[in-house]
Protein backbone atom coordinates (compact mmCIF):
# COMPACT_ATOMS: atom_id res chain seq x y z
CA UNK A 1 45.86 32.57 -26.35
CA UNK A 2 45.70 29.24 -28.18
CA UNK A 3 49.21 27.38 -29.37
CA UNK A 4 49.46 26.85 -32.80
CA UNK A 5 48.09 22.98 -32.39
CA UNK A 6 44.84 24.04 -31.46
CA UNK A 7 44.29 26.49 -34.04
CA UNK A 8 42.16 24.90 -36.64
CA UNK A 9 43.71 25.55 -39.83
CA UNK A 10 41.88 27.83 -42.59
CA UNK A 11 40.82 25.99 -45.88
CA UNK A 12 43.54 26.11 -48.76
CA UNK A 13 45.38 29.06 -46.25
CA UNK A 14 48.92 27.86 -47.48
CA UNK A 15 47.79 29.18 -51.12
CA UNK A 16 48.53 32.75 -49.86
CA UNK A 17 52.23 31.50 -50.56
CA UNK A 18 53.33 30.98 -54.23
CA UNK A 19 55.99 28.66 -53.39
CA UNK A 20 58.03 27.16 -50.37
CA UNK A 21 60.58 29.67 -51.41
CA UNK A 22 58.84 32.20 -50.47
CA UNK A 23 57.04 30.32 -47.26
CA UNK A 24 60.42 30.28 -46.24
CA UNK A 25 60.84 33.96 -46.01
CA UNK A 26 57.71 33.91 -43.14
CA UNK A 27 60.23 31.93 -41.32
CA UNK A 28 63.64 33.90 -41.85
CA UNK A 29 61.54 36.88 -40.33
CA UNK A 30 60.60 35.13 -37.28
CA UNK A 31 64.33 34.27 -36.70
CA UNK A 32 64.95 38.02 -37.02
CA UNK A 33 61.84 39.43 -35.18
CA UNK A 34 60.63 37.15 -32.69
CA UNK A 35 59.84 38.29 -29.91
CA UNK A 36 59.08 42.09 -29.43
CA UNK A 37 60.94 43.57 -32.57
CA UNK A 38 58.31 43.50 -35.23
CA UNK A 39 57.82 46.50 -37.10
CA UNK A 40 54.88 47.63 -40.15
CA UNK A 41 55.67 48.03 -43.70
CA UNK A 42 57.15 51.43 -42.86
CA UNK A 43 59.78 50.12 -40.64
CA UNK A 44 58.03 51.61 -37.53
CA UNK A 45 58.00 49.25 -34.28
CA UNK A 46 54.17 47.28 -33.87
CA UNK A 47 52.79 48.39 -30.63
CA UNK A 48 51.50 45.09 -29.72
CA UNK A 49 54.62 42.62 -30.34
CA UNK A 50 52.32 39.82 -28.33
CA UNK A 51 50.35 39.84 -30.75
CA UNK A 52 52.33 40.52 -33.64
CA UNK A 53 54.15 37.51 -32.54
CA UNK A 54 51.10 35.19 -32.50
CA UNK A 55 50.00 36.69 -35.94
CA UNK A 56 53.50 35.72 -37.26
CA UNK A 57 53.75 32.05 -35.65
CA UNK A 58 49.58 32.24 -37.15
CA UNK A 59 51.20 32.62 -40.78
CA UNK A 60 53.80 29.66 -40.25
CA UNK A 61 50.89 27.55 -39.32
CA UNK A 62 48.61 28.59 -42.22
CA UNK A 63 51.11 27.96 -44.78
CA UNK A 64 52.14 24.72 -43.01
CA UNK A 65 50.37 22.92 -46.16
CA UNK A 66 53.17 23.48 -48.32
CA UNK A 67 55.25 21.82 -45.79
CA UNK A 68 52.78 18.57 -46.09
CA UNK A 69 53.21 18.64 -49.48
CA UNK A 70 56.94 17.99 -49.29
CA UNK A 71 57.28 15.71 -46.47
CA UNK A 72 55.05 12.71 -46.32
CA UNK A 73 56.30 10.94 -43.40
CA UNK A 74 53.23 12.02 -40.81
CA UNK A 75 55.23 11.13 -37.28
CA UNK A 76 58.11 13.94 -38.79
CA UNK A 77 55.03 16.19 -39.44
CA UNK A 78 53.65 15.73 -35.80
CA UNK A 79 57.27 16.09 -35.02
CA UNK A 80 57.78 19.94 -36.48
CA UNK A 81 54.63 21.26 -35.96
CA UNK A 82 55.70 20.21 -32.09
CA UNK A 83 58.49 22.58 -32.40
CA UNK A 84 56.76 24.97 -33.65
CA UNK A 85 54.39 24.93 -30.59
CA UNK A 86 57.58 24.54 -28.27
CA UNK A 87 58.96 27.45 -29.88
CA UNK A 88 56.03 29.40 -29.32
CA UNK A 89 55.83 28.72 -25.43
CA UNK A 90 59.56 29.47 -24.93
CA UNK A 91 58.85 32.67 -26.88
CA UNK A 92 55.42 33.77 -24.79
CA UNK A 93 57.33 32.71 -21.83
CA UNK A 94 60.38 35.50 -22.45
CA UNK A 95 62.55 32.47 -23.06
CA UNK A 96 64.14 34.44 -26.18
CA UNK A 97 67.01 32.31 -26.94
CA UNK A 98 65.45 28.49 -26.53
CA UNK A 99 62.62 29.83 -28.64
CA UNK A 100 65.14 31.18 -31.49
CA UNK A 101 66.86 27.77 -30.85
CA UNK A 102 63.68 25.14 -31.29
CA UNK A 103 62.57 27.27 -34.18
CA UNK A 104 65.71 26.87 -36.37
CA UNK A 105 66.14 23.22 -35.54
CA UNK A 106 62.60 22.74 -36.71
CA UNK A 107 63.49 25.01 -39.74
CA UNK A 108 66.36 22.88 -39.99
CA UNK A 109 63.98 19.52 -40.39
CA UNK A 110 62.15 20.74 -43.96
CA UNK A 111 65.11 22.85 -45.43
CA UNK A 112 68.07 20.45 -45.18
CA UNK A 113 70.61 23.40 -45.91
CA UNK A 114 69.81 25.36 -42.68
CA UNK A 115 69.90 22.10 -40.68
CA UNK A 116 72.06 21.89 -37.48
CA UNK A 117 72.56 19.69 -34.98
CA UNK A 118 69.57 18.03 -33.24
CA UNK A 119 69.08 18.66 -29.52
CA UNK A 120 65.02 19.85 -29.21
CA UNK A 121 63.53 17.18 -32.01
CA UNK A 122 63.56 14.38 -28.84
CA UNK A 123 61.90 16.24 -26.38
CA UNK A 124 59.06 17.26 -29.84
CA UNK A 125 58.84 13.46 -30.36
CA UNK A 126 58.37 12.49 -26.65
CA UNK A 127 55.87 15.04 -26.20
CA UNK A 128 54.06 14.96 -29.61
CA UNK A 129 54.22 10.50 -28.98
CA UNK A 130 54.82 9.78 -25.37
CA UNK A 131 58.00 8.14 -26.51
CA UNK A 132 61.06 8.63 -28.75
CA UNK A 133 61.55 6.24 -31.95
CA UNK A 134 62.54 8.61 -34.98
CA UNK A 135 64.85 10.49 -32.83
CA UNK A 136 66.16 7.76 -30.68
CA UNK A 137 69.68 8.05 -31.74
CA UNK A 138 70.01 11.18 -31.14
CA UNK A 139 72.52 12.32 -28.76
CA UNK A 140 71.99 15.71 -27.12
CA UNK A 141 74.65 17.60 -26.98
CA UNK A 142 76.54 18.41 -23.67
CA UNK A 143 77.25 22.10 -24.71
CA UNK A 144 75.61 24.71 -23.75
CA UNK A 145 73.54 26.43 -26.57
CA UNK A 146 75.13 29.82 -26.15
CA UNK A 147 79.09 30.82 -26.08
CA UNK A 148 81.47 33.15 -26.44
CA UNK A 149 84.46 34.13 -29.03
CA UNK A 150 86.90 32.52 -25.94
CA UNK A 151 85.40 29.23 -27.19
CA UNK A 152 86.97 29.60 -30.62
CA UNK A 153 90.26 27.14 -31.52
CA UNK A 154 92.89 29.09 -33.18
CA UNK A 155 92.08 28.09 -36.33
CA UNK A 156 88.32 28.61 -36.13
CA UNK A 157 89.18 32.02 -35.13
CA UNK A 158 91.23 32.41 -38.27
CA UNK A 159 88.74 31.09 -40.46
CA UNK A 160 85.90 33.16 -39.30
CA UNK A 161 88.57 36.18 -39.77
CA UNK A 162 88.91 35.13 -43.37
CA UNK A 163 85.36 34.35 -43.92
CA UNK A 164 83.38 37.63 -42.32
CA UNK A 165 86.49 39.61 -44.51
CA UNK A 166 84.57 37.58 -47.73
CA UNK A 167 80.86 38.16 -46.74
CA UNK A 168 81.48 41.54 -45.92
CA UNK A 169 82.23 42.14 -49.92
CA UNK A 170 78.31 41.36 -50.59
CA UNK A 171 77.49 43.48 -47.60
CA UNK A 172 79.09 46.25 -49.20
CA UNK A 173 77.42 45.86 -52.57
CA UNK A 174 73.98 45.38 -50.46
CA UNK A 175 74.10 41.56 -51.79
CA UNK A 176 73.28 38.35 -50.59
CA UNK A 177 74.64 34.27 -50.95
CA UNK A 178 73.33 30.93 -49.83
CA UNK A 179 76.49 29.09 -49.39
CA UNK A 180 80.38 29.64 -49.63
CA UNK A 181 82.64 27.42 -47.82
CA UNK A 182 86.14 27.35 -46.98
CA UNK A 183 89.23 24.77 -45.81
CA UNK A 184 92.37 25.46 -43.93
CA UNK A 185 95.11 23.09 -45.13
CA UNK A 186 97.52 22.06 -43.39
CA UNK A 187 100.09 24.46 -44.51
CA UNK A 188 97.69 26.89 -43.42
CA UNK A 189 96.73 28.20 -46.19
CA UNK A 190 92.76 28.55 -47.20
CA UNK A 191 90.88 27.01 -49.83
CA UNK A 192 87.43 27.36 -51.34
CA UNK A 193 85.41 24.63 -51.46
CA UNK A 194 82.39 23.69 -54.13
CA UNK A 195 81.06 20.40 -54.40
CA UNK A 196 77.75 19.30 -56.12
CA UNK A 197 75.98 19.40 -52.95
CA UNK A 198 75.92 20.38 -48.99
CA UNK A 199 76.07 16.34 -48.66
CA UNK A 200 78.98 15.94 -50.86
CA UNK A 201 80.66 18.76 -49.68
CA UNK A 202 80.29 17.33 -46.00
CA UNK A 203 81.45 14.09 -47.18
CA UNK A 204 84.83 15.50 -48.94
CA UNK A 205 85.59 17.58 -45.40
CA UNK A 206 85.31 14.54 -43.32
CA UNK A 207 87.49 12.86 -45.14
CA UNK A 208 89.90 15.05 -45.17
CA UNK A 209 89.76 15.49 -41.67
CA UNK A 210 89.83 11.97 -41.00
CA UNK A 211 93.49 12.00 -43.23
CA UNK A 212 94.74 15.07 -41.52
CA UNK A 213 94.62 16.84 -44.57
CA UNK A 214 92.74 20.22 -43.33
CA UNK A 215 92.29 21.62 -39.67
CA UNK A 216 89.43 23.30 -39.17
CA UNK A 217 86.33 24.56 -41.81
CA UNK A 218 83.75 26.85 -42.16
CA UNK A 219 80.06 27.12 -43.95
CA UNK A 220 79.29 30.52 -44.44
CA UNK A 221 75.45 32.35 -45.46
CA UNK A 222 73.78 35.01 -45.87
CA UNK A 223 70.67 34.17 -47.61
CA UNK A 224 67.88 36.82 -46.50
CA UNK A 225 69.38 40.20 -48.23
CA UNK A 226 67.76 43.36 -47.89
CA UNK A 227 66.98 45.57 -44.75
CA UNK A 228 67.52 42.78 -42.33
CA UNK A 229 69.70 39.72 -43.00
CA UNK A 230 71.05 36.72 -40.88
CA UNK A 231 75.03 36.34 -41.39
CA UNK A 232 76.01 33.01 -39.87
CA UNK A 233 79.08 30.84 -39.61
CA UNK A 234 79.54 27.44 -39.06
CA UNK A 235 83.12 27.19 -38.12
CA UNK A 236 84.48 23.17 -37.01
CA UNK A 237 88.26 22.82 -36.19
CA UNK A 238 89.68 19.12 -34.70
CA UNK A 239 89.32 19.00 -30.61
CA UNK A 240 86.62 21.93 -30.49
CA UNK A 241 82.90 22.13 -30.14
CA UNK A 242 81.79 23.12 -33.44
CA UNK A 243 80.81 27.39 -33.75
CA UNK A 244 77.52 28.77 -35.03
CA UNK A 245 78.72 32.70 -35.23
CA UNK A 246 75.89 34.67 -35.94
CA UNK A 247 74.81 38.40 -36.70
CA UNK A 248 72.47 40.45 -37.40
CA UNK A 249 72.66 43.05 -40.15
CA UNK A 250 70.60 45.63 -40.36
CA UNK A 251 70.08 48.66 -43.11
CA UNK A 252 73.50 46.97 -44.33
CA UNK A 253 75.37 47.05 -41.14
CA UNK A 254 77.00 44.23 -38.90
CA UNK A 255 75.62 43.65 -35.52
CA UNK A 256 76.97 42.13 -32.34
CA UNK A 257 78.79 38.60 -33.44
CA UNK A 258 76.88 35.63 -31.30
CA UNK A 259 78.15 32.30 -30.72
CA UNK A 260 76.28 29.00 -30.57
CA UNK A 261 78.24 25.56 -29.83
CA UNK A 262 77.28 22.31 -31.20
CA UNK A 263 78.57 18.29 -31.52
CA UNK A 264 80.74 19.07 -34.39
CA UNK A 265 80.12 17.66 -37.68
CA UNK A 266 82.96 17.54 -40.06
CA UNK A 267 85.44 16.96 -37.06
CA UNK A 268 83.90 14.21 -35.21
CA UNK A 269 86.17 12.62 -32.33
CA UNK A 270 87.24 10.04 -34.06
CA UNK A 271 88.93 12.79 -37.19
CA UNK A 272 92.38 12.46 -37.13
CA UNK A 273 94.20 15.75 -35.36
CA UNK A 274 96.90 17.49 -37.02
């Protein structure tokens, strides 16, 4: 079977897609399907999830014109639809989790507020270039992609407490939310934030850090309602890799909590511990 850069690409395909809205929901099911759980319209499991996996990773590249239209910079372009290919190896190869892994970073690259740390975009560039230039200050992180609740702090424990007991409201009334974000003070207690955007808000948190002002944070989503939905945290407290806790929910009900560590982001070594 062909990877996706070898595919030629079907005239005016990304039409089939209204907006990049809704290209994005070809994406959010590949995060939630990939590799061998793809069912029909009826809910029923595919029989061939190979190829229901190359027909879905097919779409992605067919609508990949939208993509164009928003980014102009051609070396990033070369760059994602690398990932994309990397994704789809790791994925044919039964490597579940690095395929899950490149595929968000990538998704990460053209929708800023799904964007996480960088660790696969180097080896895209090197292989898509023979050598690294956009990425070259990157620094891979040491931690391993997967983790457990163990690798919590206290406080990141607390917030994600305090956070799931939120989300769980819209879970209830089978609803869904992009973004709601929290701060633990000082004194402990917990604070909503809302700036004007994920920038700013990133901004006011590092700050705050850096004064001593909160100790620890957490980004919450849950931005594909409906039968399936991603729930993720991104949970940062001073001294401790930053958490990704993720679930699945399914017909409205939580799945087994996974943890993902990462360079933190608001609480960066040089944040000021309380």
């Amino acid at each position: 079977m062909p990877l996706i850069s070898n595919v030629r690409r079907r005239e005016h395909s990304s039409l089939k897609f209204e907006s990049l809205g809704q290209y994005h929901d070809a994406w959010a099911g590949i995060v939630l399907f990939a590799p061998n759980e793809f069912t029909d319209l009826d809910g029923n499991p595919i029989a061939d999830q190979s190829a229901a996996l190359e027909e879905a990773f097919q779409t992605i590249h067919d609508g990949f014109g939208l993509v164009e239209r928003k980014i102009k910079d051609q070396r990033l372009l070369a760059i994602l639809r690398e990932l994309l290919v990397m994704s789809l190896e790791s994925y044919r190869a039964g490597e579940r989790k690095r395929g899950a892994h490149v595929f968000q970073e990538c998704e990460g690259l053209i929708w800023p507020s799904r964007a996480g740390q960088l660790k696969y975009a180097v080896e895209a560039e090197e292989r898509a270039f023979g050598k690294v230039e956009r990425f070259k200050d990157v620094v891979v992180s040491p931690y391993p992609m997967e983790g457990t609740s163990a690798d919590l702090g206290p406080t990141q424990g607390q917030l994600l407490e305090y956070a799931q007991a939120q989300a769980h409201r819209y879970i209830e009334t089978k609803d869904s939310f992009q973004s709601l974000i929290w701060a633990m003070n000082v004194d402990r207690s917990i604070t909503e934030i809302k700036k004007r955007s994920r920038k700013a808000t990133v901004e006011h948190l590092r700050e705050a850090a850096m004064s001593g002002n909160i100790l620890g944070s957490v980004f919450a989503s849950f931005p594909f309602g409906g039968f399936k939905g991603l729930l993720a945290f991104n949970l940062e407290e001073v001294g401790y890799p930053r958490v990704e806790a993720i679930a699945l929910v399914e017909d409205w009900k939580l799945g087994l909590m996974r943890y993902r560590l990462h360079e933190p982001e608001i609480f960066r070594p040089s944040a000021g511990a309380a």
